[in-house]
PDB file of N, CA and C in Angstrom:
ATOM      1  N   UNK A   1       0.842  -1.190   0.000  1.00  0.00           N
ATOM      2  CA  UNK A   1       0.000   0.000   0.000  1.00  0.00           C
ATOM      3  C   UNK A   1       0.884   1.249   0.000  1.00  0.00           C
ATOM      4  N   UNK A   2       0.770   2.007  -0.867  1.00  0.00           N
ATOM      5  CA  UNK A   2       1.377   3.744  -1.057  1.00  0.00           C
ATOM      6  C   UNK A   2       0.960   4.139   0.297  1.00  0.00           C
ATOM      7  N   UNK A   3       1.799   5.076   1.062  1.00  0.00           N
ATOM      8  CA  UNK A   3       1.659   5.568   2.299  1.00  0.00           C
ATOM      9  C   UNK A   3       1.202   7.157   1.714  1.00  0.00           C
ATOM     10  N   UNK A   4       0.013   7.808   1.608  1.00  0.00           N
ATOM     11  CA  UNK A   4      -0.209   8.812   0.991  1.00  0.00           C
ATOM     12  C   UNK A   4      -0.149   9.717   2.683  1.00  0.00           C
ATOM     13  N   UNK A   5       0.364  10.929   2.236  1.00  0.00           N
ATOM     14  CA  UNK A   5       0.678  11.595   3.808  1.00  0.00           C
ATOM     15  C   UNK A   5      -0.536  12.179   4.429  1.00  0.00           C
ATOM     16  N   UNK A   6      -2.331  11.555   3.998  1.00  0.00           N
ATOM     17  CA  UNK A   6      -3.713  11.683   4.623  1.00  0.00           C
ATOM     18  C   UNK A   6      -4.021  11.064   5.273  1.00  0.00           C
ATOM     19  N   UNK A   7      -3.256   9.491   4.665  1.00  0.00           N
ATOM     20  CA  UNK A   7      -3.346   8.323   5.582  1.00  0.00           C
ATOM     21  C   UNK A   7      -3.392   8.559   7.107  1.00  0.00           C
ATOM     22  N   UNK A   8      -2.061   8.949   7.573  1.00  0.00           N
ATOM     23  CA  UNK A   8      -1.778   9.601   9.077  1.00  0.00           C
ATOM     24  C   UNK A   8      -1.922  11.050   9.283  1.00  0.00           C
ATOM     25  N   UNK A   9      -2.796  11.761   8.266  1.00  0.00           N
ATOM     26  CA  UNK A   9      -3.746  12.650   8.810  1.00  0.00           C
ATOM     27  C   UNK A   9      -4.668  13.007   9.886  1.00  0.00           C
ATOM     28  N   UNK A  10      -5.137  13.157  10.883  1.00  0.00           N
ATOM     29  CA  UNK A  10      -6.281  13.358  11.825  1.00  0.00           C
ATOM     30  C   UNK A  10      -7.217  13.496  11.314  1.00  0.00           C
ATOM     31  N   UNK A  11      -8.155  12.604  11.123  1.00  0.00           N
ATOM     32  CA  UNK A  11      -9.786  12.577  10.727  1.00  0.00           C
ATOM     33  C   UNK A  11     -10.070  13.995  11.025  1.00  0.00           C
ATOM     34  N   UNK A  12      -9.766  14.277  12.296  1.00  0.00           N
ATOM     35  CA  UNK A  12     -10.310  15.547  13.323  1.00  0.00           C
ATOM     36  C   UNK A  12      -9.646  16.813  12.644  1.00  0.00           C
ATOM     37  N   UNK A  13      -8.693  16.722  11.952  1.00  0.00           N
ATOM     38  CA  UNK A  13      -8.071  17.970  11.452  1.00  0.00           C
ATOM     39  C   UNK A  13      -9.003  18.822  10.374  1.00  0.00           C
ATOM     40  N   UNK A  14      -9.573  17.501   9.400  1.00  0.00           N
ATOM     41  CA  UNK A  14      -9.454  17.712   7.716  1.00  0.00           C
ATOM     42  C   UNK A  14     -11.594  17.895   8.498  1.00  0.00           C
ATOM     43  N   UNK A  15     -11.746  17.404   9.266  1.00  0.00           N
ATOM     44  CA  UNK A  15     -13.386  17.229   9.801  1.00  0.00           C
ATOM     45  C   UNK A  15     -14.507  18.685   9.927  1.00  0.00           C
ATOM     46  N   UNK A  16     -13.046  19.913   9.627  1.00  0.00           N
ATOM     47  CA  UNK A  16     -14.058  20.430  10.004  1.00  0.00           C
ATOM     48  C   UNK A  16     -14.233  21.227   8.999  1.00  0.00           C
ATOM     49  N   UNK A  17     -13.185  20.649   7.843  1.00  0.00           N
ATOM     50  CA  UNK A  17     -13.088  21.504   6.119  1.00  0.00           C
ATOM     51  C   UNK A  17     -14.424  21.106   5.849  1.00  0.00           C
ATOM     52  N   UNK A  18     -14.674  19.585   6.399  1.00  0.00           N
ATOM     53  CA  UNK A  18     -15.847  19.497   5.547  1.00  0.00           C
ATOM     54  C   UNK A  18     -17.219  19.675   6.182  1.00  0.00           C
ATOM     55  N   UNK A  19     -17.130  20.289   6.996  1.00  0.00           N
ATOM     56  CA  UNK A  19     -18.263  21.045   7.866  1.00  0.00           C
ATOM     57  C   UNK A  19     -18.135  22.665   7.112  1.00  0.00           C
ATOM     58  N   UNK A  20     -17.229  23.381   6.954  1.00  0.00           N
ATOM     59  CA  UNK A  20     -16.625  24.795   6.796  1.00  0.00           C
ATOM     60  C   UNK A  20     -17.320  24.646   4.605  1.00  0.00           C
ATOM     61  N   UNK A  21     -17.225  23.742   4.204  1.00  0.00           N
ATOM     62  CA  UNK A  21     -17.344  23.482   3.160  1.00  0.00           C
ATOM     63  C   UNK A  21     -18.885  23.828   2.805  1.00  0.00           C
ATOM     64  N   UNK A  22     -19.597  22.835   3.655  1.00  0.00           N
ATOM     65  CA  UNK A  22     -21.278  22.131   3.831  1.00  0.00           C
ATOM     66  C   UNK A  22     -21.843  23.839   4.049  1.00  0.00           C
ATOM     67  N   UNK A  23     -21.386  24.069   5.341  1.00  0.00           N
ATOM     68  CA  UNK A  23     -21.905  25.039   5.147  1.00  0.00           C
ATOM     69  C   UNK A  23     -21.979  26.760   5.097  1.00  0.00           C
ATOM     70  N   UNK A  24     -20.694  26.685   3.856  1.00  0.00           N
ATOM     71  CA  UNK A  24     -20.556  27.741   3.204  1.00  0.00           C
ATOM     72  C   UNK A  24     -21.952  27.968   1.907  1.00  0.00           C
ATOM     73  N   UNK A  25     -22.192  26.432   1.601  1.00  0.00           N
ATOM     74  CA  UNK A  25     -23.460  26.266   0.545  1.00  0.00           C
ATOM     75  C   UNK A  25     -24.837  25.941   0.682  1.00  0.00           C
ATOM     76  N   UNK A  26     -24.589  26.637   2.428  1.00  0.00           N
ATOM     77  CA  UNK A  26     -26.327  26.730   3.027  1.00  0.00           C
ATOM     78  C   UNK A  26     -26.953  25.434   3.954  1.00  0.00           C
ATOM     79  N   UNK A  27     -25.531  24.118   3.676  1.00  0.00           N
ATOM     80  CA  UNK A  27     -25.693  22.868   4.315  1.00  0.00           C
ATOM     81  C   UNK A  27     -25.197  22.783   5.544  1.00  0.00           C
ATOM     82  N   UNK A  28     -25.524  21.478   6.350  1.00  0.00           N
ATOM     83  CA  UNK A  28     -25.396  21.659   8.047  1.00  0.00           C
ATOM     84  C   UNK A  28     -24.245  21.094   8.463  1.00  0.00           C
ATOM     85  N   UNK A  29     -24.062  20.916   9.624  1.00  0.00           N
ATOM     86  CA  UNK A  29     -22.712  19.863   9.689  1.00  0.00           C
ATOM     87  C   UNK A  29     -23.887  18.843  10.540  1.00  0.00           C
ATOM     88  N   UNK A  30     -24.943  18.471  10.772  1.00  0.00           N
ATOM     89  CA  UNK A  30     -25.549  17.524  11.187  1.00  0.00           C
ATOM     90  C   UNK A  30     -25.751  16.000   9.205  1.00  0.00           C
ATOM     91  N   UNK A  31     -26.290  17.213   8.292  1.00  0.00           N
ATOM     92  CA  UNK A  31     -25.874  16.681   7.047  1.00  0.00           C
ATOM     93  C   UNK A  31     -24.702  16.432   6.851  1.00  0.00           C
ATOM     94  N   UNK A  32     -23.616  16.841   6.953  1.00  0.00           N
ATOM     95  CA  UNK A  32     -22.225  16.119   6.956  1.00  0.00           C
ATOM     96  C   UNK A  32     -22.421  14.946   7.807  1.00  0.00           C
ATOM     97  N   UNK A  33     -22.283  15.209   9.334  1.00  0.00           N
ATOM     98  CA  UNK A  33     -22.774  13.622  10.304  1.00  0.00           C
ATOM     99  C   UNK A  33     -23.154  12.865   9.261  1.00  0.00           C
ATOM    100  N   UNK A  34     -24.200  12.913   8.879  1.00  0.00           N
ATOM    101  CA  UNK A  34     -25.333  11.929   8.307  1.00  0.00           C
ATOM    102  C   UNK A  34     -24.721  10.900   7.154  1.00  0.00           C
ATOM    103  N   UNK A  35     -23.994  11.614   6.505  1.00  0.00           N
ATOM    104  CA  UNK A  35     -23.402  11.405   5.313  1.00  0.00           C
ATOM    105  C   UNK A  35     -22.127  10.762   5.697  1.00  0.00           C
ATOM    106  N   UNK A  36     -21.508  10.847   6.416  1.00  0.00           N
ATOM    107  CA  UNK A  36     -20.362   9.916   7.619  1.00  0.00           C
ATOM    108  C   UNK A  36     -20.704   8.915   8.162  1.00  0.00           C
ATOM    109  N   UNK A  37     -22.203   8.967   8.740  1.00  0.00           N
ATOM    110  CA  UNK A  37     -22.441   7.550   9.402  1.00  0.00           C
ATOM    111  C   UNK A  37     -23.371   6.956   8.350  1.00  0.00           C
ATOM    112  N   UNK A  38     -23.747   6.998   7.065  1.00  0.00           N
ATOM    113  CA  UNK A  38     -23.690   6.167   5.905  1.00  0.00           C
ATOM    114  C   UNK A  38     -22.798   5.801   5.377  1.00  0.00           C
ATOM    115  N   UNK A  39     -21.862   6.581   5.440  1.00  0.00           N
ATOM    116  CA  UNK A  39     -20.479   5.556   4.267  1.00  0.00           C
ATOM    117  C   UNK A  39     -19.823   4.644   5.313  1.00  0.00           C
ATOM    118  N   UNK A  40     -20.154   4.979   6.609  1.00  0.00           N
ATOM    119  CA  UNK A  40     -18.833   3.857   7.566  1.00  0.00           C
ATOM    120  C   UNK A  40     -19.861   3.446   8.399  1.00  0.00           C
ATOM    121  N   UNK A  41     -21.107   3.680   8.839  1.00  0.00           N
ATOM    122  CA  UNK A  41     -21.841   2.863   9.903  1.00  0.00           C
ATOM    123  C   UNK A  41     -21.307   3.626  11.242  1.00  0.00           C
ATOM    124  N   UNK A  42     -20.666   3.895  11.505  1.00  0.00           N
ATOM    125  CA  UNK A  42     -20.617   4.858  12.822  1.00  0.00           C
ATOM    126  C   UNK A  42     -21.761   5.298  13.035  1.00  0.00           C
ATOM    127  N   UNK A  43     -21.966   4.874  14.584  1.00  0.00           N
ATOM    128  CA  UNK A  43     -23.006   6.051  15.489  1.00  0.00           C
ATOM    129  C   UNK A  43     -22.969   7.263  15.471  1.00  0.00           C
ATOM    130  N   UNK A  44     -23.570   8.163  15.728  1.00  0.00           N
ATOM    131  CA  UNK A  44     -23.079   9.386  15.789  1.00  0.00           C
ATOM    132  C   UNK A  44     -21.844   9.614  17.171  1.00  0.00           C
ATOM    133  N   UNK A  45     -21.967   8.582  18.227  1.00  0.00           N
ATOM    134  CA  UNK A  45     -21.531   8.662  19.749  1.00  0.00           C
ATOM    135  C   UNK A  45     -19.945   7.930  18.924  1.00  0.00           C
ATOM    136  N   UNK A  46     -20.400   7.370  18.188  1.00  0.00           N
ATOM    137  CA  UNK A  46     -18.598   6.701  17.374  1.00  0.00           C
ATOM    138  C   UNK A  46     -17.923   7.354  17.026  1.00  0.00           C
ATOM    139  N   UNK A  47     -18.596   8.418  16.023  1.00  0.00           N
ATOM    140  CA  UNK A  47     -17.831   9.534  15.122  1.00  0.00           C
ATOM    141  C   UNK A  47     -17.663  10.631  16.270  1.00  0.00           C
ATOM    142  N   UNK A  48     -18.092  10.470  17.056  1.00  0.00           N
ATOM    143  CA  UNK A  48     -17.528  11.978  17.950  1.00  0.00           C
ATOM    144  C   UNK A  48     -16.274  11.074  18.718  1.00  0.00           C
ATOM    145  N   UNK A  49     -16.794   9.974  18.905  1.00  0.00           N
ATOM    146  CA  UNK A  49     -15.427   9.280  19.432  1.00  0.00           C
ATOM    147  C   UNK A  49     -14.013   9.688  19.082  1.00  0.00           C
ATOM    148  N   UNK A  50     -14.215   9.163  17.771  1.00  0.00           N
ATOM    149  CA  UNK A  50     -13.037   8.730  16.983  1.00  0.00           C
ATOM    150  C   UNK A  50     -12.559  10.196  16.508  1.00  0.00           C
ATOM    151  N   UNK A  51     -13.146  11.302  16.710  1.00  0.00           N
ATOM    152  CA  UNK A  51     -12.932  13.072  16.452  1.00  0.00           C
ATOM    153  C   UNK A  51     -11.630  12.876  17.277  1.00  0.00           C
ATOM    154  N   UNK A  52     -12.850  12.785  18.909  1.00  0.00           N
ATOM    155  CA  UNK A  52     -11.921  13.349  19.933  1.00  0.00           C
ATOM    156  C   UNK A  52     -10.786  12.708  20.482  1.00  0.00           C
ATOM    157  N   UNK A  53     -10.606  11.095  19.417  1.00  0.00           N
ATOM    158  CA  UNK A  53      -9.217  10.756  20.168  1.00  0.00           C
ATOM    159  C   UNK A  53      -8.230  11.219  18.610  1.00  0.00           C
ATOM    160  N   UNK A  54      -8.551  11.791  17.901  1.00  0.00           N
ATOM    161  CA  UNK A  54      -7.750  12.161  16.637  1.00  0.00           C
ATOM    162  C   UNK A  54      -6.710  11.202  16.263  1.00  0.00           C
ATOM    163  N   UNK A  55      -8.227  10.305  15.909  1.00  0.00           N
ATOM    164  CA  UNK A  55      -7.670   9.175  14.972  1.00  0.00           C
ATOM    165  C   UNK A  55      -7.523   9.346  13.851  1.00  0.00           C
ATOM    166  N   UNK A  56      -6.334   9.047  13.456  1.00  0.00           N
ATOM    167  CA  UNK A  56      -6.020   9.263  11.471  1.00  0.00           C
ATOM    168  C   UNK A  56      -6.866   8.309  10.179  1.00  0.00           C
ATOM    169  N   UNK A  57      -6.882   8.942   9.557  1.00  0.00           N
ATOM    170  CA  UNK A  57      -7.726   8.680   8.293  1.00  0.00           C
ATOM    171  C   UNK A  57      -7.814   7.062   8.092  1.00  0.00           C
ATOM    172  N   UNK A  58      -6.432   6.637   8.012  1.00  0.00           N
ATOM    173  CA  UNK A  58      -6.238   4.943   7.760  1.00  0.00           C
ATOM    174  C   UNK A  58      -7.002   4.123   8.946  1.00  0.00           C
ATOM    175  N   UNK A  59      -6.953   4.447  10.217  1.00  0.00           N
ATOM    176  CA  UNK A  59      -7.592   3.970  11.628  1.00  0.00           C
ATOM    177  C   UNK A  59      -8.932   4.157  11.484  1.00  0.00           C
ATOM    178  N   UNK A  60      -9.417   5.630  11.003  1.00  0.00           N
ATOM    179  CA  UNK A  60     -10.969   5.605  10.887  1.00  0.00           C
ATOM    180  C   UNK A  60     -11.573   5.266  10.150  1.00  0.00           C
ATOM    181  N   UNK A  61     -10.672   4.635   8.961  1.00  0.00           N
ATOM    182  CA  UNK A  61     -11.670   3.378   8.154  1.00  0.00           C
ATOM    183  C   UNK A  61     -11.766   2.077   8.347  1.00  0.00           C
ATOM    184  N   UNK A  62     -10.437   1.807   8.665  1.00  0.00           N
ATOM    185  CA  UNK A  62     -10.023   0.392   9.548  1.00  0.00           C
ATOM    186  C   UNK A  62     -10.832   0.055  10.093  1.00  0.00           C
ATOM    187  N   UNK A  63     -11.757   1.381  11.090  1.00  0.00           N
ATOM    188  CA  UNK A  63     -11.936   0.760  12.367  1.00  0.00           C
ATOM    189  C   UNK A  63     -13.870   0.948  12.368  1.00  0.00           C
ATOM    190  N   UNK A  64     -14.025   1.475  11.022  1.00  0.00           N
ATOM    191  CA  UNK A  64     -15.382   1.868  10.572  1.00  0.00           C
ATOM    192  C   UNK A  64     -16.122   0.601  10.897  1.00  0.00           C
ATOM    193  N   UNK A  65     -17.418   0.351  11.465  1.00  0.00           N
ATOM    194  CA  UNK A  65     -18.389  -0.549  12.049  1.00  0.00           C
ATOM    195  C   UNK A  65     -18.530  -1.251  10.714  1.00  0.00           C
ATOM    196  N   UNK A  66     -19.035  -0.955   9.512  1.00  0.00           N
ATOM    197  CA  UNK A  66     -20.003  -1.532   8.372  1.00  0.00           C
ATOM    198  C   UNK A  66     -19.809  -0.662   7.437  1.00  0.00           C
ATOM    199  N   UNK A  67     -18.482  -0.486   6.719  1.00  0.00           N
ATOM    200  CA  UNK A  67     -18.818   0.417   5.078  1.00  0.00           C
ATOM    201  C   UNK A  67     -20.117  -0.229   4.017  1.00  0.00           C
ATOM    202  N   UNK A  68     -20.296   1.139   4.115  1.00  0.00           N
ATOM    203  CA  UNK A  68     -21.699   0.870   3.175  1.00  0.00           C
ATOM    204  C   UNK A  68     -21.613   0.758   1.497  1.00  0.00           C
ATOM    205  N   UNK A  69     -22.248  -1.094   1.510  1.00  0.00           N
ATOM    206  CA  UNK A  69     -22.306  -1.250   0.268  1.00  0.00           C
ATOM    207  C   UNK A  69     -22.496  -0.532  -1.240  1.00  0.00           C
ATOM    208  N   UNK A  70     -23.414   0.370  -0.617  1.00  0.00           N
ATOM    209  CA  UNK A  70     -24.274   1.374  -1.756  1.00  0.00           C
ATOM    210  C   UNK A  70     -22.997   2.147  -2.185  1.00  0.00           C
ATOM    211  N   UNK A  71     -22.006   2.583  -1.364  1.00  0.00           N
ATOM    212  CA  UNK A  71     -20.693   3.482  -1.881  1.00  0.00           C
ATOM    213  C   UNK A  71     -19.964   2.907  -3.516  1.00  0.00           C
ATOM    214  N   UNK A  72     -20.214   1.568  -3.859  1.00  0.00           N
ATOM    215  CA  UNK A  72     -19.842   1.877  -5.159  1.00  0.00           C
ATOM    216  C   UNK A  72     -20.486   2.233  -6.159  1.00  0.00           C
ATOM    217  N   UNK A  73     -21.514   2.927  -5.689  1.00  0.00           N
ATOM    218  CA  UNK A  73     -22.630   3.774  -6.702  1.00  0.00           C
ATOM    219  C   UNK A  73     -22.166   4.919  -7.067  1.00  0.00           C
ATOM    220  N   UNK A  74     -21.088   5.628  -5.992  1.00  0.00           N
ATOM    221  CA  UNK A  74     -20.524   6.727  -6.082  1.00  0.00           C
ATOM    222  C   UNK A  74     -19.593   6.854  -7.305  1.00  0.00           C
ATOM    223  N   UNK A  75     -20.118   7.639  -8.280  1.00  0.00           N
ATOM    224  CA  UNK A  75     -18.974   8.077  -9.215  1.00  0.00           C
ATOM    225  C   UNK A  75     -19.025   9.742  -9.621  1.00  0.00           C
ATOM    226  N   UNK A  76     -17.829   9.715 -10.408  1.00  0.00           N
ATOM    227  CA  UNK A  76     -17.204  11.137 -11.229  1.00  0.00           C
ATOM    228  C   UNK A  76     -16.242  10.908 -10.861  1.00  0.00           C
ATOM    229  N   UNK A  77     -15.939  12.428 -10.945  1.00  0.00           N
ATOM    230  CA  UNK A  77     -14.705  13.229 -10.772  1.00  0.00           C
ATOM    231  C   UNK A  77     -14.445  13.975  -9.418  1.00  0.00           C
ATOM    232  N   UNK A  78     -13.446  13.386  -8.741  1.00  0.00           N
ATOM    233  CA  UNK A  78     -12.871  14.139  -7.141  1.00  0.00           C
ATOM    234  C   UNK A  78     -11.594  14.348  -7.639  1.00  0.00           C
ATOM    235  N   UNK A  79     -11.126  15.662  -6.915  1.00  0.00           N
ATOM    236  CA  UNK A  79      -9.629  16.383  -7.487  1.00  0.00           C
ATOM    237  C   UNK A  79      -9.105  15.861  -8.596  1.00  0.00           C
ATOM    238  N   UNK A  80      -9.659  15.957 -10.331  1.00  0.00           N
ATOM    239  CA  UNK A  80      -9.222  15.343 -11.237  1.00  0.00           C
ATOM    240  C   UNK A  80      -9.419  14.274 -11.482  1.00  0.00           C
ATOM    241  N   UNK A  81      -9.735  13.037 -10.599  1.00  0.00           N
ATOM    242  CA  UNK A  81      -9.432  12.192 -10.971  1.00  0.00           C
ATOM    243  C   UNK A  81     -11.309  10.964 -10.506  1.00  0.00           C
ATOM    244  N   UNK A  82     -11.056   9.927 -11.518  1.00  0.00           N
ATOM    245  CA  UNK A  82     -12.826   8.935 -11.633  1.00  0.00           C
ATOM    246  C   UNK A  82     -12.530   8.413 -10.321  1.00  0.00           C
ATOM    247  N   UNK A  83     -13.474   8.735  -9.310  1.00  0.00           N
ATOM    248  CA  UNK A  83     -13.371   7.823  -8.211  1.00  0.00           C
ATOM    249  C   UNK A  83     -13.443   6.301  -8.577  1.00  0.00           C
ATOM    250  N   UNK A  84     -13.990   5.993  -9.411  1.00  0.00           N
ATOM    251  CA  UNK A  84     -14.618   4.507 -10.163  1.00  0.00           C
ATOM    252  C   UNK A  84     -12.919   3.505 -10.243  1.00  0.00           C
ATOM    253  N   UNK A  85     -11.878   4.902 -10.965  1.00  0.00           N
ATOM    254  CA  UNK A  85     -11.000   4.067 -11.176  1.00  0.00           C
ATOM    255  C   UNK A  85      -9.859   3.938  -9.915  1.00  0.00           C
ATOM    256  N   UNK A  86      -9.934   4.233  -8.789  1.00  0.00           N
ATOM    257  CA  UNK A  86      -8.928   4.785  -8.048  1.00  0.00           C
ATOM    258  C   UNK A  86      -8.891   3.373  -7.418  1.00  0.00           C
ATOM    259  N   UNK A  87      -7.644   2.467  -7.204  1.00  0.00           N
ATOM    260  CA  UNK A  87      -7.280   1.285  -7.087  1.00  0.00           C
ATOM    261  C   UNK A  87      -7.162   1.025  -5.447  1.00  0.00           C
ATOM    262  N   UNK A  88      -6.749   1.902  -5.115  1.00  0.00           N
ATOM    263  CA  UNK A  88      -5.974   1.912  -3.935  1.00  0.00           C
ATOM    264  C   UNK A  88      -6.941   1.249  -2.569  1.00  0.00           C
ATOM    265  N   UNK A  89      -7.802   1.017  -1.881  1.00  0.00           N
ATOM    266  CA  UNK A  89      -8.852   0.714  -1.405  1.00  0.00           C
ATOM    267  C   UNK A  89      -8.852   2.254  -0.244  1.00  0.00           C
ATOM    268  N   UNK A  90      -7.886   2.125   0.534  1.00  0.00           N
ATOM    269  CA  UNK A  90      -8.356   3.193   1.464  1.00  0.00           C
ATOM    270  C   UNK A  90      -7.836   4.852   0.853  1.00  0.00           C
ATOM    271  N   UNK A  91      -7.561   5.533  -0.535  1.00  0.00           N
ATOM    272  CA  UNK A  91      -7.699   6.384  -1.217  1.00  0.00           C
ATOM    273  C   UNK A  91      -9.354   6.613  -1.722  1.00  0.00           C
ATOM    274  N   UNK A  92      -9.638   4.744  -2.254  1.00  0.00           N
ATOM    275  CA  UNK A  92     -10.960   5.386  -2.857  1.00  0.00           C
ATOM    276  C   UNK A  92     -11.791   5.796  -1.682  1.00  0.00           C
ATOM    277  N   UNK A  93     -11.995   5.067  -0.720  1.00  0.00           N
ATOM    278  CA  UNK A  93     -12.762   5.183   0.682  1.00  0.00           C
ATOM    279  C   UNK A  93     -12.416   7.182   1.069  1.00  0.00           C
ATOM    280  N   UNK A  94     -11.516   7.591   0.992  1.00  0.00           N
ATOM    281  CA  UNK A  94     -11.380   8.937   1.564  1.00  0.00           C
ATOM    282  C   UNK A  94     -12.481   9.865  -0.157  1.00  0.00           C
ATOM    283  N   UNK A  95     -11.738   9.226  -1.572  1.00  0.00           N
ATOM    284  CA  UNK A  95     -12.548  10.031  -1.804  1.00  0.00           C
ATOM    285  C   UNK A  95     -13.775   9.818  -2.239  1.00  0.00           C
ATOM    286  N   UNK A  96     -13.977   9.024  -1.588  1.00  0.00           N
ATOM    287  CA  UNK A  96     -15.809   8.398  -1.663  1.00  0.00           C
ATOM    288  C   UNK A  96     -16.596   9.632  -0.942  1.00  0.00           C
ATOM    289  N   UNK A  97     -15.804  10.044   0.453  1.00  0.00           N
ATOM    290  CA  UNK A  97     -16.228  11.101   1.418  1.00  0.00           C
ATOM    291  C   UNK A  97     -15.859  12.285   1.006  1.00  0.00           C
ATOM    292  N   UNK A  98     -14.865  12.104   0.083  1.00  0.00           N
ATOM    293  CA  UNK A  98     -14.740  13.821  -0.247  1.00  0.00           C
ATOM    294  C   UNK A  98     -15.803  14.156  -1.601  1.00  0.00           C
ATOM    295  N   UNK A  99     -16.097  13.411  -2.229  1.00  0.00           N
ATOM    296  CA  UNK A  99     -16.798  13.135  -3.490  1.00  0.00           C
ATOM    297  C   UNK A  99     -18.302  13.314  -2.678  1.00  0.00           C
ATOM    298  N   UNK A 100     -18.955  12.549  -1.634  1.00  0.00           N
ATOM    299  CA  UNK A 100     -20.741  12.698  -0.950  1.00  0.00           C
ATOM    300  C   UNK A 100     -20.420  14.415  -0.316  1.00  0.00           C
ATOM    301  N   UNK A 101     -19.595  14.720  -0.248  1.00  0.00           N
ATOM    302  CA  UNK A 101     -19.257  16.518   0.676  1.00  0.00           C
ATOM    303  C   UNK A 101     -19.791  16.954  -0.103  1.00  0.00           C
ATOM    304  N   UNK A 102     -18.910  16.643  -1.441  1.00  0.00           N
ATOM    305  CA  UNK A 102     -19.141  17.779  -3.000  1.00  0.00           C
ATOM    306  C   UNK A 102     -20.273  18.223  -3.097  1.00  0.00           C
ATOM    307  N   UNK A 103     -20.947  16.444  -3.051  1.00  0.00           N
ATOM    308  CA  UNK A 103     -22.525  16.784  -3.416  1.00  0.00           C
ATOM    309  C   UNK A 103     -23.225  17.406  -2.618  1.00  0.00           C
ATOM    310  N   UNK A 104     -23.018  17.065  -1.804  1.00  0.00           N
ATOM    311  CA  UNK A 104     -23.432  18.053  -0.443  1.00  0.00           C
ATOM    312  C   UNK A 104     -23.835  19.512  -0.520  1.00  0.00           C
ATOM    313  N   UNK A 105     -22.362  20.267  -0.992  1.00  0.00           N
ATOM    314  CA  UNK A 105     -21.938  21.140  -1.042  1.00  0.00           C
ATOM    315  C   UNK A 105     -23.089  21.881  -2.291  1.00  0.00           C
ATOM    316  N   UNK A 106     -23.053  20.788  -3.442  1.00  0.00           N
ATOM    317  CA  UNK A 106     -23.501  21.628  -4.813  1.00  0.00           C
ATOM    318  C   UNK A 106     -24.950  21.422  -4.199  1.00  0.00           C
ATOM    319  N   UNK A 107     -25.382  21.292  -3.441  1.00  0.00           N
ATOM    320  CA  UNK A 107     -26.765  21.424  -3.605  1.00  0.00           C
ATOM    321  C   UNK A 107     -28.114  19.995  -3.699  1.00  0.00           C
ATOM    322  N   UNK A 108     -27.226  18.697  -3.669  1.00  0.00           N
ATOM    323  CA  UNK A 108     -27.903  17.746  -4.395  1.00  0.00           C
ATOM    324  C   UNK A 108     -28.319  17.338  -2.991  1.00  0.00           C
ATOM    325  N   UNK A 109     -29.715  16.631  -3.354  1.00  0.00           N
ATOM    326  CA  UNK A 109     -30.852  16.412  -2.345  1.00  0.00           C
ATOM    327  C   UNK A 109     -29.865  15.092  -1.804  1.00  0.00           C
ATOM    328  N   UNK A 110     -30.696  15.335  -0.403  1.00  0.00           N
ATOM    329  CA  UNK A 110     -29.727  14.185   0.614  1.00  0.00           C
ATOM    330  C   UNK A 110     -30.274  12.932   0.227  1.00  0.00           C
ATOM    331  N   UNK A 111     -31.301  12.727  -0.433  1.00  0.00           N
ATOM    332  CA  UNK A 111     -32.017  11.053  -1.020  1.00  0.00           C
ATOM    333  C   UNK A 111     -31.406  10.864  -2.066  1.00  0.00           C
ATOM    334  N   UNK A 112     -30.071  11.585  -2.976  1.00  0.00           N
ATOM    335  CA  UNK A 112     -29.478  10.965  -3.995  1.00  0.00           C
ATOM    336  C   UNK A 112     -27.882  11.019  -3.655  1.00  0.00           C
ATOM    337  N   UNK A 113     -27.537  11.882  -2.547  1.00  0.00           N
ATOM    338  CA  UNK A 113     -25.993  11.817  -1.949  1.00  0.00           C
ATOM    339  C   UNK A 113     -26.309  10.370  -1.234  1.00  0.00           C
ATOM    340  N   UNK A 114     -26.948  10.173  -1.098  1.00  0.00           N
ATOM    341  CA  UNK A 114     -26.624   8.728   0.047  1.00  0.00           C
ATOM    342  C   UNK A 114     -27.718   7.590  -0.700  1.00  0.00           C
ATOM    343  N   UNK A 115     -27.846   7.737  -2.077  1.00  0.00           N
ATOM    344  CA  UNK A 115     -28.091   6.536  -3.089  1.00  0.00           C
ATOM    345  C   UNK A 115     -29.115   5.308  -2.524  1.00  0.00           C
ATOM    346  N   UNK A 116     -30.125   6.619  -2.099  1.00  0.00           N
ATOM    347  CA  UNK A 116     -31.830   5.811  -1.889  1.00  0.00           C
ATOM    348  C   UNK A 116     -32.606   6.017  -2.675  1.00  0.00           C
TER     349      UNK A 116
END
């Protein structure tokens, strides 16, 4: 596995870009939550967990309850590049979450970011 330097990132660092992100475009950070404990199954009492012991990116997928099947529904384009094709397993997993933000972000109804 490529050691990408997000890997040993702090979940808790990059957590609150994508709160600062959500809702710069009118969205909540309870919709961020939401959209976190669909792709990994975390409780909400998990994900505040795993904030406040600033566990890194590779640990908080590792250690994710139930990644959600529906995530390979997720496609396009995240920073350049087809999430569809990204090999790596815990790269695509980060931009699976940076890719449901986007949508987030642009506006798209929460019954098609989380592929019900």
């Amino acid at each position: 596995m490529v050691n990408h330097r997000i890997y040993s990132m702090s979940f808790a660092s990059v957590y609150p870009h994508y709160i600062k992100k959500a809702e710069k475009k009118g969205r909540s950070k309870e919709e961020v939550d939401e959209i976190i404990r669909w792709l990994t199954g975390y409780s909400q009492e998990q994900l505040e967990a795993q904030i406040a012991k600033q566990t890194d990116f590779a640990t908080f997928f590792a250690e994710a309850p139930s990644m959600n099947p529906n995530r390979a529904l997720i496609k396009g384009v995240i920073c350049g590049v087809r999430v569809e094709e990204i090999e790596e397993p815990l790269m695509k997993e980060i931009r699976y979450l940076d890719k449901l933000i986007d949508e987030l972000a642009k506006g798209k109804k929460m019954e098609k970011i989380l592929r019900s």
